[in-house]
C-alpha atoms as a PDB file:
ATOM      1  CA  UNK A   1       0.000   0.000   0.000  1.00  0.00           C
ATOM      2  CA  UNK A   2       1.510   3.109  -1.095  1.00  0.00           C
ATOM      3  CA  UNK A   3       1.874   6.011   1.644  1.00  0.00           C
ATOM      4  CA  UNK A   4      -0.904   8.085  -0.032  1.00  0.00           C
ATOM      5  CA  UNK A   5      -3.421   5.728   1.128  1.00  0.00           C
ATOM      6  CA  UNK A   6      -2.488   4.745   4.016  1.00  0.00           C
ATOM      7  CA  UNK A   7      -2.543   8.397   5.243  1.00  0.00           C
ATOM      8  CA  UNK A   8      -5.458   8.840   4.190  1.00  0.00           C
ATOM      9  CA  UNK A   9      -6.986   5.340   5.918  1.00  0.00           C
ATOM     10  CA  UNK A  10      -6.033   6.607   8.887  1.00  0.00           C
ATOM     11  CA  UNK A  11      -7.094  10.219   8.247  1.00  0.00           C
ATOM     12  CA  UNK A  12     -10.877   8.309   7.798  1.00  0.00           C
ATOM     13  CA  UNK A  13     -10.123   5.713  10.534  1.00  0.00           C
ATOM     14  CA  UNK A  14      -9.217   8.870  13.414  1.00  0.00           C
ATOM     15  CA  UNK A  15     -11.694  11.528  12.471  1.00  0.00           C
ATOM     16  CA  UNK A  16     -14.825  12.840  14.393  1.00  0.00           C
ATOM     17  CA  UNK A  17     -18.086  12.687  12.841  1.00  0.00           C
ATOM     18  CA  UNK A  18     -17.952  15.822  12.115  1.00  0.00           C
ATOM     19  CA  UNK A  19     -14.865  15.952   9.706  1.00  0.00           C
ATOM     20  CA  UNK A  20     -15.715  12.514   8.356  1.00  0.00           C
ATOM     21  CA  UNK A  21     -19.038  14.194   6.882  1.00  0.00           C
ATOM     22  CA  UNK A  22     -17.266  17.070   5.371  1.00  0.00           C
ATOM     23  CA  UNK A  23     -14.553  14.398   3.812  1.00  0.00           C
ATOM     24  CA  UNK A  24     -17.828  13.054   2.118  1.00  0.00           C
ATOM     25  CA  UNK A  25     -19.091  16.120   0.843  1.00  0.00           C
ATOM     26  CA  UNK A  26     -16.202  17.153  -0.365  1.00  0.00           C
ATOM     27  CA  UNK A  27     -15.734  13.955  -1.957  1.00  0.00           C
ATOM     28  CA  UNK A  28     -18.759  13.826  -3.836  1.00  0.00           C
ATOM     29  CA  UNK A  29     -17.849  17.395  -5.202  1.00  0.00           C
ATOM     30  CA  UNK A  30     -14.537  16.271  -6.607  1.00  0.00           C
ATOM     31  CA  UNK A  31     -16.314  13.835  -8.245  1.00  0.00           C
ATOM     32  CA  UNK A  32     -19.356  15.225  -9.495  1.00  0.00           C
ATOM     33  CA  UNK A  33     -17.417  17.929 -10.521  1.00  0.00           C
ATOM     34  CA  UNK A  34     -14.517  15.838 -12.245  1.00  0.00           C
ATOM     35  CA  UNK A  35     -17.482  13.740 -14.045  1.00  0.00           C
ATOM     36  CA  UNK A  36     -19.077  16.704 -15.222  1.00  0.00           C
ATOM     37  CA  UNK A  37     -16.011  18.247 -16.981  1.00  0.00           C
ATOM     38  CA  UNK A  38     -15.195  14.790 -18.688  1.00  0.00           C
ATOM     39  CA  UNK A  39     -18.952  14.943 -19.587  1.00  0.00           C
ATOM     40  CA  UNK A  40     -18.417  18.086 -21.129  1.00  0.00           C
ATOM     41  CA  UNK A  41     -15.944  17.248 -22.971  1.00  0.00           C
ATOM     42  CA  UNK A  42     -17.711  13.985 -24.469  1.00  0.00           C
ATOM     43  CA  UNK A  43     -15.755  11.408 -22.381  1.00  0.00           C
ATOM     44  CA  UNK A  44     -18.847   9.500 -21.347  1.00  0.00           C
ATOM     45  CA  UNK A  45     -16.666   6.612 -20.383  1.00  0.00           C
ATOM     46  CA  UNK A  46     -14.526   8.432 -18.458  1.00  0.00           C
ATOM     47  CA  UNK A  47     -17.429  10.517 -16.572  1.00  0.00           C
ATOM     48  CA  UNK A  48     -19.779   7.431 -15.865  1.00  0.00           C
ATOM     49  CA  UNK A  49     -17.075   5.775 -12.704  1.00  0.00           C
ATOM     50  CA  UNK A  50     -16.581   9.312 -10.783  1.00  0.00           C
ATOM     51  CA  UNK A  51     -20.411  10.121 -10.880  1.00  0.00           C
ATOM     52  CA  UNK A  52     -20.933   6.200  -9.928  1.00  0.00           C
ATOM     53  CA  UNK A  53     -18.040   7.513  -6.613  1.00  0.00           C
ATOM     54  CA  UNK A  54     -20.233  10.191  -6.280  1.00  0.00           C
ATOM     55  CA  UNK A  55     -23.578   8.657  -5.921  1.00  0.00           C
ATOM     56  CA  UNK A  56     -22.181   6.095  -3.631  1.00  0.00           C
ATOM     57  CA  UNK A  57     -21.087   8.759  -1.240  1.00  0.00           C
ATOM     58  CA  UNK A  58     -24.525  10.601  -1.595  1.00  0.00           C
ATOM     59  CA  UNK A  59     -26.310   7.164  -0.378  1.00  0.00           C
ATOM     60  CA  UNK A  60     -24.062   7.094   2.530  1.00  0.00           C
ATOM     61  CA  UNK A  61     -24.629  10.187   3.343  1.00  0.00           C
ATOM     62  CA  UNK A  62     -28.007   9.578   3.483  1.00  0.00           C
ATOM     63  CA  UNK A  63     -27.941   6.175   5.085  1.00  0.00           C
ATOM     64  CA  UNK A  64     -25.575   7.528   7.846  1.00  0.00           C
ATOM     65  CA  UNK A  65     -27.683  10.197   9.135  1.00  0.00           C
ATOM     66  CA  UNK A  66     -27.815  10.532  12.645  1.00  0.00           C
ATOM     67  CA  UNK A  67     -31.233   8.430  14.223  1.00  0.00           C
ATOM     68  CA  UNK A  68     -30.940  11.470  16.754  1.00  0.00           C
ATOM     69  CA  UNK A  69     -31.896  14.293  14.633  1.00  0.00           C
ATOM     70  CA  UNK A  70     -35.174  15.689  14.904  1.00  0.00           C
ATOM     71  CA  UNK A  71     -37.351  13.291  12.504  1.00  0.00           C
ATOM     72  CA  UNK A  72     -38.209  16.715  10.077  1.00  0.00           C
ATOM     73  CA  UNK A  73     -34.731  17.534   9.970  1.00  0.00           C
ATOM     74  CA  UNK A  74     -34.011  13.761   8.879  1.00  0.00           C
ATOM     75  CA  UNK A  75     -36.335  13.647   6.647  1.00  0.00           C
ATOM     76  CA  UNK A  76     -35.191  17.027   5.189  1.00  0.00           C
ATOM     77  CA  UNK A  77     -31.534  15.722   4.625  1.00  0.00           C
ATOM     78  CA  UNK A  78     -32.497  12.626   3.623  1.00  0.00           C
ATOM     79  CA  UNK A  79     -34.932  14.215   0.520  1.00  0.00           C
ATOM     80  CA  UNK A  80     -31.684  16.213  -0.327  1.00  0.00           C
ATOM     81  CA  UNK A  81     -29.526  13.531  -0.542  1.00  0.00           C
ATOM     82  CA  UNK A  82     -31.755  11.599  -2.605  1.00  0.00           C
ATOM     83  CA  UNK A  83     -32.296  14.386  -4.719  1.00  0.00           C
ATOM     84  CA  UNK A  84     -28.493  14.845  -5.366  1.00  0.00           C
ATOM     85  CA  UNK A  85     -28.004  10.873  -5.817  1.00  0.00           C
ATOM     86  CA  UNK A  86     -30.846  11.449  -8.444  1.00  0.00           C
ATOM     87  CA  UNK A  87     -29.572  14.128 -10.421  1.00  0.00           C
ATOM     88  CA  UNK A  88     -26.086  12.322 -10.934  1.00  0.00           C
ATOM     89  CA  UNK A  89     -27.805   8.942 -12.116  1.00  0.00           C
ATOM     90  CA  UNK A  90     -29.784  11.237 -14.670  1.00  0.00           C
ATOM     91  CA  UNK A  91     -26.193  13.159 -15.558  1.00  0.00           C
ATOM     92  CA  UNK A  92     -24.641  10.040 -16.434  1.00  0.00           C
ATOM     93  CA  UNK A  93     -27.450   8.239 -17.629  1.00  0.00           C
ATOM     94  CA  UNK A  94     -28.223  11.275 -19.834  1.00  0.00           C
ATOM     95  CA  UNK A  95     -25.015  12.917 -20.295  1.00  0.00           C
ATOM     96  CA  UNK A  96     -26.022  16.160 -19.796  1.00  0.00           C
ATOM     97  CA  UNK A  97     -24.865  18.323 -17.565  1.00  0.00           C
ATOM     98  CA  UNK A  98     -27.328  19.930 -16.149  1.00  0.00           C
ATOM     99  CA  UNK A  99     -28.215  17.692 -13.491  1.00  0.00           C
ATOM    100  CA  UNK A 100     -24.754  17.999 -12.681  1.00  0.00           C
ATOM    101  CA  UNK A 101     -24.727  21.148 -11.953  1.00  0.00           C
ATOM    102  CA  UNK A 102     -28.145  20.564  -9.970  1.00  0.00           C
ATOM    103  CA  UNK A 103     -26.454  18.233  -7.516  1.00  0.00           C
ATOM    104  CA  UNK A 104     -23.520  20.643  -7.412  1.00  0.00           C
ATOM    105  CA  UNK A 105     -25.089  23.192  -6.702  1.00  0.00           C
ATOM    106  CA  UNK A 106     -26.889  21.358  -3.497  1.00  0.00           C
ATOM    107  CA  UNK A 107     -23.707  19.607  -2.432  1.00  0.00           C
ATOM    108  CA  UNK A 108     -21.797  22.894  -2.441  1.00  0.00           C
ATOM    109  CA  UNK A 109     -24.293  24.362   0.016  1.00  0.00           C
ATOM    110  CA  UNK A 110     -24.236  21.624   2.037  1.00  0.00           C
ATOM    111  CA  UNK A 111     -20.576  21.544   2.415  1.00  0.00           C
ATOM    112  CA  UNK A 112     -20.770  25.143   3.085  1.00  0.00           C
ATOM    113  CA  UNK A 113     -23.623  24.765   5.562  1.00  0.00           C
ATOM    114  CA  UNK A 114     -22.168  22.036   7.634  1.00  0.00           C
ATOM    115  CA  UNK A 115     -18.134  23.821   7.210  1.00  0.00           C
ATOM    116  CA  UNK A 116     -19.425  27.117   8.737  1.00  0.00           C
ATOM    117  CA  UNK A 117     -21.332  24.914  11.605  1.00  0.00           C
ATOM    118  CA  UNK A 118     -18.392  22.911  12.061  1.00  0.00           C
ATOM    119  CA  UNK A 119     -16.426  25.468  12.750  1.00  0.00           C
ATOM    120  CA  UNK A 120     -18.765  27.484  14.544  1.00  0.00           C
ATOM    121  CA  UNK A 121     -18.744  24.335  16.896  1.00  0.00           C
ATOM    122  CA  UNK A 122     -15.272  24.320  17.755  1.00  0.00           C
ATOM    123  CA  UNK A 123     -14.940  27.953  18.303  1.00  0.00           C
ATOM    124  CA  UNK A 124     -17.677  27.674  20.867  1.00  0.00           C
ATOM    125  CA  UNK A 125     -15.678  24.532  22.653  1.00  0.00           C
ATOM    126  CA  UNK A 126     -13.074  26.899  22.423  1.00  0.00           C
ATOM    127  CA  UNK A 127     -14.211  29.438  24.302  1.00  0.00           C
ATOM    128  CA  UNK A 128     -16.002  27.066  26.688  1.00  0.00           C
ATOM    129  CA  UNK A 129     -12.283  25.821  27.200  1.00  0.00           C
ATOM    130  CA  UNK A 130     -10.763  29.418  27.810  1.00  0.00           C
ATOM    131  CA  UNK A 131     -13.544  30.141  30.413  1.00  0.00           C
ATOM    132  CA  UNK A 132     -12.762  26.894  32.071  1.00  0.00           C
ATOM    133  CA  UNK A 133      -9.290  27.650  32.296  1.00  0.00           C
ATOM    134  CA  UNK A 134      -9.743  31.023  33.283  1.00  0.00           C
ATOM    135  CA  UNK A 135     -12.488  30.685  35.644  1.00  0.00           C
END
């Protein structure tokens, strides 16, 4: 195993929830996005695996949802992962690129979405840690 994946095995194997769902959206924008530009460009072929990687992570994304989440706000994420998975089996099924950019477009919100929360989380626990210390 080359040292490439092995970093990134354990990058997947040591992360918090949080970070591995943002490894996952940003996943299935690399390859939605790499799929589209090959589709663009007429490479079919070459498009149809990376939106195949990308639908695969949009499933898991909606399998692994949290049971713990309020049961609208499930049901919410769920409908937009299925919607994404949806729009990149019609993108390579179709080969248009349109519902590439559909999917894109939600995925890139998402990932914004859950970066800005993520972040928002940890500079809360870091404050909550400075008042600790401090207090």
């Amino acid at each position: 195993m080359n040292e490439a994946r092995r970093y990134l095995e354990t990058q997947v194997l040591t992360a918090p929830k949080e970070k591995l769902l943002l490894m996952l959206l940003d996943g299935a924008v690399r390859f939605a996005t790499q799929a589209r530009e090959k589709a663009a460009a007429g490479d079919r072929a070459g498009a149809s695996p990376l939106y195949l990687r990308a639908q695969a992570i949009a499933l898991e994304l909606c399998a692994a949802l949290d049971p713990s989440l309020s049961p609208e706000l499930r049901r919410n994420l769920a409908g937009l992962y299925m919607f994404v998975y949806r729009r990149l089996v019609a993108a390579n099924v179709e080969g248009a690129t349109a519902p590439a950019d559909e999917a894109l477009a939600i995925l890139g919100k998402l990932r914004g979405m859950f970066g800005e929360a993520v972040a928002a989380m940890k500079g809360a626990a870091a404050a909550d840690g400075r008042a600790v210390k401090t207090g």
